[in-house]
Protein backbone atom coordinates (compact mmCIF):
# COMPACT_ATOMS: atom_id res chain seq x y z
CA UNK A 1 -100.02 91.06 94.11
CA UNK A 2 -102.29 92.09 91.18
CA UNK A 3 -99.60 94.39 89.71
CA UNK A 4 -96.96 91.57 90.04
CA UNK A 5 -99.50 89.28 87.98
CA UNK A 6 -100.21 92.23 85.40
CA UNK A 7 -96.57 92.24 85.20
CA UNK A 8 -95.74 88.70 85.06
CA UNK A 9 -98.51 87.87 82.00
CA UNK A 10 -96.99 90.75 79.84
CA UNK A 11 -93.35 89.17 80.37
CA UNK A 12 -94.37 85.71 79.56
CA UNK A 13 -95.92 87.73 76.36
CA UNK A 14 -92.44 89.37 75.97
CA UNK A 15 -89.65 87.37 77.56
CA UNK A 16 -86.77 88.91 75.35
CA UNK A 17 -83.92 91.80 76.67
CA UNK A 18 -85.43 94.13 74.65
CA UNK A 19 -88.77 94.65 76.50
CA UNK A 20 -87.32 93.63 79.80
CA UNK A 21 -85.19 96.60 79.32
CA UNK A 22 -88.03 98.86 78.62
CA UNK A 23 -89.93 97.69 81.40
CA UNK A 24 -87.04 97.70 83.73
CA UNK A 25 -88.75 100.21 86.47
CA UNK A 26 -91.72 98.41 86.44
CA UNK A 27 -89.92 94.95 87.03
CA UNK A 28 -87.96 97.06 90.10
CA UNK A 29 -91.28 98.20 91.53
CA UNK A 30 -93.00 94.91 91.38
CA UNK A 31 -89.81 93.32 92.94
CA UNK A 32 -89.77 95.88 95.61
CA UNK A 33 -93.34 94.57 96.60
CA UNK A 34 -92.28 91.36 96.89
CA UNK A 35 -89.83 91.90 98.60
CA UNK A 36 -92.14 93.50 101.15
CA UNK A 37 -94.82 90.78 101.15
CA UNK A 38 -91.69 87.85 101.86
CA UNK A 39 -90.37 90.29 104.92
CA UNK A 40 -94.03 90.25 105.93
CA UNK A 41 -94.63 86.31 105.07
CA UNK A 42 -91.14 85.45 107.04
CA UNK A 43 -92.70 87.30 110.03
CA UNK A 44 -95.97 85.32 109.78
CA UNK A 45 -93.64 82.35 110.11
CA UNK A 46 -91.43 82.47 112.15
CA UNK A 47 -94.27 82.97 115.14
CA UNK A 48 -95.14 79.65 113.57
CA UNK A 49 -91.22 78.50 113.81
CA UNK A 50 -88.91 80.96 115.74
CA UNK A 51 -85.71 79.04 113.85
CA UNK A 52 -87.22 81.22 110.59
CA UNK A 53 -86.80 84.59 112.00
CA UNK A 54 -83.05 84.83 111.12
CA UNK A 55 -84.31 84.90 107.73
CA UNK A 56 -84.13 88.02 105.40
CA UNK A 57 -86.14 87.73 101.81
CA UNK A 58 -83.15 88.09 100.00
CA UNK A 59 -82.26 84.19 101.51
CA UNK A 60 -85.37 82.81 100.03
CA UNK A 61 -86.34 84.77 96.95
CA UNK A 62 -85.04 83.44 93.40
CA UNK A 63 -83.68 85.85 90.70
CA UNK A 64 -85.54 86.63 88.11
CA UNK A 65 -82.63 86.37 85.55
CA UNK A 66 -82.50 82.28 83.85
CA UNK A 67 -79.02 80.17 83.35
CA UNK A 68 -79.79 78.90 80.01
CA UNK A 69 -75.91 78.13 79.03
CA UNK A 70 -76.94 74.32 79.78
CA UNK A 71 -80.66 75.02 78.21
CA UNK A 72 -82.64 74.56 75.14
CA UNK A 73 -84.89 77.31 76.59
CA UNK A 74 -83.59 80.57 75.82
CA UNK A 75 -85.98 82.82 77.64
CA UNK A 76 -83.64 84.98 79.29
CA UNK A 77 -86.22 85.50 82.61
CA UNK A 78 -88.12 83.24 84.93
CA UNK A 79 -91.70 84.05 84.48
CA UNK A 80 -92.05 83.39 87.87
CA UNK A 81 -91.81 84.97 91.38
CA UNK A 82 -91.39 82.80 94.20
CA UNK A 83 -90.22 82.44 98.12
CA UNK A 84 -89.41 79.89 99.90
CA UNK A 85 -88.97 80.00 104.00
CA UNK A 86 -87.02 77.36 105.32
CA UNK A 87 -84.43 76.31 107.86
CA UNK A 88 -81.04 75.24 107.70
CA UNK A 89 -77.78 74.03 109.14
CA UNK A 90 -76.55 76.15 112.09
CA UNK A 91 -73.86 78.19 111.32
CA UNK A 92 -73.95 77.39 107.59
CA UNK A 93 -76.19 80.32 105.91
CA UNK A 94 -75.60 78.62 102.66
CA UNK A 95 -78.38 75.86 103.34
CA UNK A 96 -80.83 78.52 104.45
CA UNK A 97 -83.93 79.48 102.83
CA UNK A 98 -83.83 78.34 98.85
CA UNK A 99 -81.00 76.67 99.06
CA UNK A 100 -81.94 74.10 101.77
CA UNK A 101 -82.72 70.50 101.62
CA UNK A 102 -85.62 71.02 105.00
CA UNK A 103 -89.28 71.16 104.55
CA UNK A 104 -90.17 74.39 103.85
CA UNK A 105 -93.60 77.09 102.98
CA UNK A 106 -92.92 77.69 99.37
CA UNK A 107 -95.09 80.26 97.39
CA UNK A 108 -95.41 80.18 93.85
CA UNK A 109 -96.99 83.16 92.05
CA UNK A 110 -97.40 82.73 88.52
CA UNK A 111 -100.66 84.01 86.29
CA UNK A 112 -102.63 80.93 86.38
CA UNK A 113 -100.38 78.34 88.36
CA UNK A 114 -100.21 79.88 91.58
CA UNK A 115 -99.90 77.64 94.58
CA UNK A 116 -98.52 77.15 98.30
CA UNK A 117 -96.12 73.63 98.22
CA UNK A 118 -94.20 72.41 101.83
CA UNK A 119 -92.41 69.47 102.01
CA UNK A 120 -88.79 67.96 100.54
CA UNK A 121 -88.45 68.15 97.36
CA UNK A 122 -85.49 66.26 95.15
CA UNK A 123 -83.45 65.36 98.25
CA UNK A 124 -80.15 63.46 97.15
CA UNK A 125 -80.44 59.55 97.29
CA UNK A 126 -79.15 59.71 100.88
CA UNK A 127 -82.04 62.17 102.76
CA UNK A 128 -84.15 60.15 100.33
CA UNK A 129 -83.44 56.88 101.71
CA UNK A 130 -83.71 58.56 105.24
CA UNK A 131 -87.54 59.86 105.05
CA UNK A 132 -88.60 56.27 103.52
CA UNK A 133 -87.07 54.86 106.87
CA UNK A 134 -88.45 57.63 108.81
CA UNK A 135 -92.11 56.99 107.08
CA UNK A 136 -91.91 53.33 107.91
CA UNK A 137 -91.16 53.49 111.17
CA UNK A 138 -93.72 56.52 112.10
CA UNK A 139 -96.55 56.15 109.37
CA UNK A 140 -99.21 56.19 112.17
CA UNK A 141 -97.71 59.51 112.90
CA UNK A 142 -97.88 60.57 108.94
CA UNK A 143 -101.76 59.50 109.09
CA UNK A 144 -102.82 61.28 112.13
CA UNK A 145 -101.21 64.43 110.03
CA UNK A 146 -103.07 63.98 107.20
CA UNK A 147 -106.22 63.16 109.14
CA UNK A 148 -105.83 66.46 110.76
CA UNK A 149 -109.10 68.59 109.44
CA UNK A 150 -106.38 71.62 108.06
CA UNK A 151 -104.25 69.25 106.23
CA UNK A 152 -107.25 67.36 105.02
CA UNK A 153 -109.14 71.05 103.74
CA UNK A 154 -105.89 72.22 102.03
CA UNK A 155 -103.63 69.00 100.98
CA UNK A 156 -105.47 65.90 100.63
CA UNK A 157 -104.69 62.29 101.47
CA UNK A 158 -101.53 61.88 100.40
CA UNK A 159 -97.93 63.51 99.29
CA UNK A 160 -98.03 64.65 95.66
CA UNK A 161 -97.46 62.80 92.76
CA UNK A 162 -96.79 65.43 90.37
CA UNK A 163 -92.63 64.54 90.38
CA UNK A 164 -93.41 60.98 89.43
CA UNK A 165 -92.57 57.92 91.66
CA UNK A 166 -91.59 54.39 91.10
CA UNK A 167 -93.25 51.46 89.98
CA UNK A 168 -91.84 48.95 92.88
CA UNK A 169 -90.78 49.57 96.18
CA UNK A 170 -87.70 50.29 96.65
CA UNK A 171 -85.00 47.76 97.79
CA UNK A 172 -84.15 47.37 101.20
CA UNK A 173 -87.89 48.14 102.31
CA UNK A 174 -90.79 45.91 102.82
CA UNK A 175 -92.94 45.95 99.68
CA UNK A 176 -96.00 44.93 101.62
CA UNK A 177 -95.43 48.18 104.23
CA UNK A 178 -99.10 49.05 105.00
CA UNK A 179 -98.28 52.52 102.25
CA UNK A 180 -96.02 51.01 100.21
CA UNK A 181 -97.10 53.69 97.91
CA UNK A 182 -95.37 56.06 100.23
CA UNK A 183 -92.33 54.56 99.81
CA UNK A 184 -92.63 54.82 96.38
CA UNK A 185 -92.10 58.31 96.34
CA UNK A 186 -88.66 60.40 94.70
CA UNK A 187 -90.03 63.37 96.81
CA UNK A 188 -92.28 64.35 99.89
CA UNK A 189 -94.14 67.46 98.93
CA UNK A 190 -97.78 68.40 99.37
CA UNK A 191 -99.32 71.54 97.99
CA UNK A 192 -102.69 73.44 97.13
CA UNK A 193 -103.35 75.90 94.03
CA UNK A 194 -104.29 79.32 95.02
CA UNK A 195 -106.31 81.21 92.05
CA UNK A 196 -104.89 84.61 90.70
CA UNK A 197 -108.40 86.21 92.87
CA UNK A 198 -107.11 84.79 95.60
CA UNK A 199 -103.11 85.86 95.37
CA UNK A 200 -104.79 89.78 94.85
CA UNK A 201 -106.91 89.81 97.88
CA UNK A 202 -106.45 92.00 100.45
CA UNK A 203 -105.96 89.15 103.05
CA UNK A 204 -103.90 86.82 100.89
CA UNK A 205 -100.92 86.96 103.57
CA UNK A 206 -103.16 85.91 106.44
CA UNK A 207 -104.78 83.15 104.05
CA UNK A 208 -101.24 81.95 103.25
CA UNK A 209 -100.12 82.15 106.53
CA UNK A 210 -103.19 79.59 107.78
CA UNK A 211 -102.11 77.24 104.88
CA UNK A 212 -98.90 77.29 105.91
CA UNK A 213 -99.93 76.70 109.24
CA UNK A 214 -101.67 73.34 108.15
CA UNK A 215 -98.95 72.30 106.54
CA UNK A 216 -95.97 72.80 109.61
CA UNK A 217 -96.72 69.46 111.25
CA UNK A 218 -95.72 67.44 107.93
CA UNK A 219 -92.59 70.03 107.80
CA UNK A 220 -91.81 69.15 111.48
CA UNK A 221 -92.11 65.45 110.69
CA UNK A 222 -89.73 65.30 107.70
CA UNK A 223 -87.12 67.91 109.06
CA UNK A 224 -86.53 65.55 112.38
CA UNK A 225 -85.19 63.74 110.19
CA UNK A 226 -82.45 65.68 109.63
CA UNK A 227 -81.95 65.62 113.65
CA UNK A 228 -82.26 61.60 113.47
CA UNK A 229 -80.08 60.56 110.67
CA UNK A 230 -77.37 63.53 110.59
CA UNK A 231 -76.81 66.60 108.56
CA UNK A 232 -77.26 66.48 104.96
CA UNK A 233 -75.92 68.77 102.12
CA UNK A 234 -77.63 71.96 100.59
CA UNK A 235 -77.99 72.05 97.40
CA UNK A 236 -75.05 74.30 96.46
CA UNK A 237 -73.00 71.27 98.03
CA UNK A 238 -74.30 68.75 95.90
């Protein structure tokens, strides 16, 4: 991972065709790598979750290449590598790996913002609606996860905040719900920052791997509800 990062700082330095160009082999090597650590990562997993081990890297690794017809940023490339892992509709391999709506073991690797997130994140009004119901129904369930001494070391107390949430709860639920603050929430992702050091060690895919473990029993309680309330769409479909 420490060339990836080497390479990563100089493109946010030089995000422009020109030097892309240049650098073109380099980009293909550190690709090729990370390719190799996802095949690796996937494996990890799916002894975690068998349903992962259909997965190939190429269903969960981004592009490096940015849409910016609809942007005011103009950087032609992501400065960015990431994976994420996660299941999806039988028989649909559309809404597998980054392009489904389940809980998933996202990693992040990024000179200075690295990180490990799991969870749902921007589900459609619908799945939305369908994980506050879940949550109030089952919270003693979602407290006995995050009282769990891996979730606690790695994630916290609660679901992140970072993509905002509203000010009341929402309508339909009972605004004096034991964590109403829960159901305050557009998303249901938790997450840990892992420092450059870290991301280059020689062990980083067996640290990973036990963070990602920690965080499967939150992914399990999320992605029932997908078995609960129905199939939703991927986000291609919506």
């Amino acid at each position: 991972m420490k060339e990836i990062l080497r390479f990563l700082k100089e493109l946010a330095v030089n995000n422009n065709r020109e030097w892309f160009t240049e650098n073109k082999a380099w980009y293909q090597e550190c690709h090729a790598r990370f390719v190799e650590f996802s095949a690796e990562y996937i494996k990890r997993l799916s002894e975690l979750d068998p349903s992962l081990a259909v997965l190939q890297p190429k269903d969960c690794i981004w592009r490096i290449y940015r849409d910016v017809r609809f942007s005011h940023d103009k950087r032609p490339y992501k400065e960015w590598f990431g994976v994420f892992p996660a299941a999806g509709v039988p028989g649909k391999p559309k809404t597998w790996g980054k392009k489904s709506m389940r809980g998933g073991y996202y990693v992040h690797i990024q000179p200075g913002q690295c990180m490990f997130a799991g969870g749902i994140w921007d589900p459609g009004k619908e799945l939305l609606d369908a994980l506050r119901k879940e949550i109030e129904a089952n919270y003693e369930e979602v407290e006995a996860i995050m009282a769990a001494p891996r979730w606690q070391k790695y994630f916290g107390q609660d679901f992140d905040y970072m993509w905002g949430a509203l000010k009341k709860v929402p309508a339909g639920f009972d605004p004096n719900f034991v964590h109403a603050d829960w159901l305050k929430h557009k998303t249901y992702t938790f997450s840990t920052p892992l420092t450059d050091k870290e991301v280059s060690a020689p062990d980083f895919i067996d640290r990973i791997t036990e963070i990602a473990a920690a965080g499967k029993p939150m992914n399990d309680f999320l992605n029932y509800t997908f078995e609960e309330y129905g199939e939703f769409p991927s986000r291609c479909e919506r």
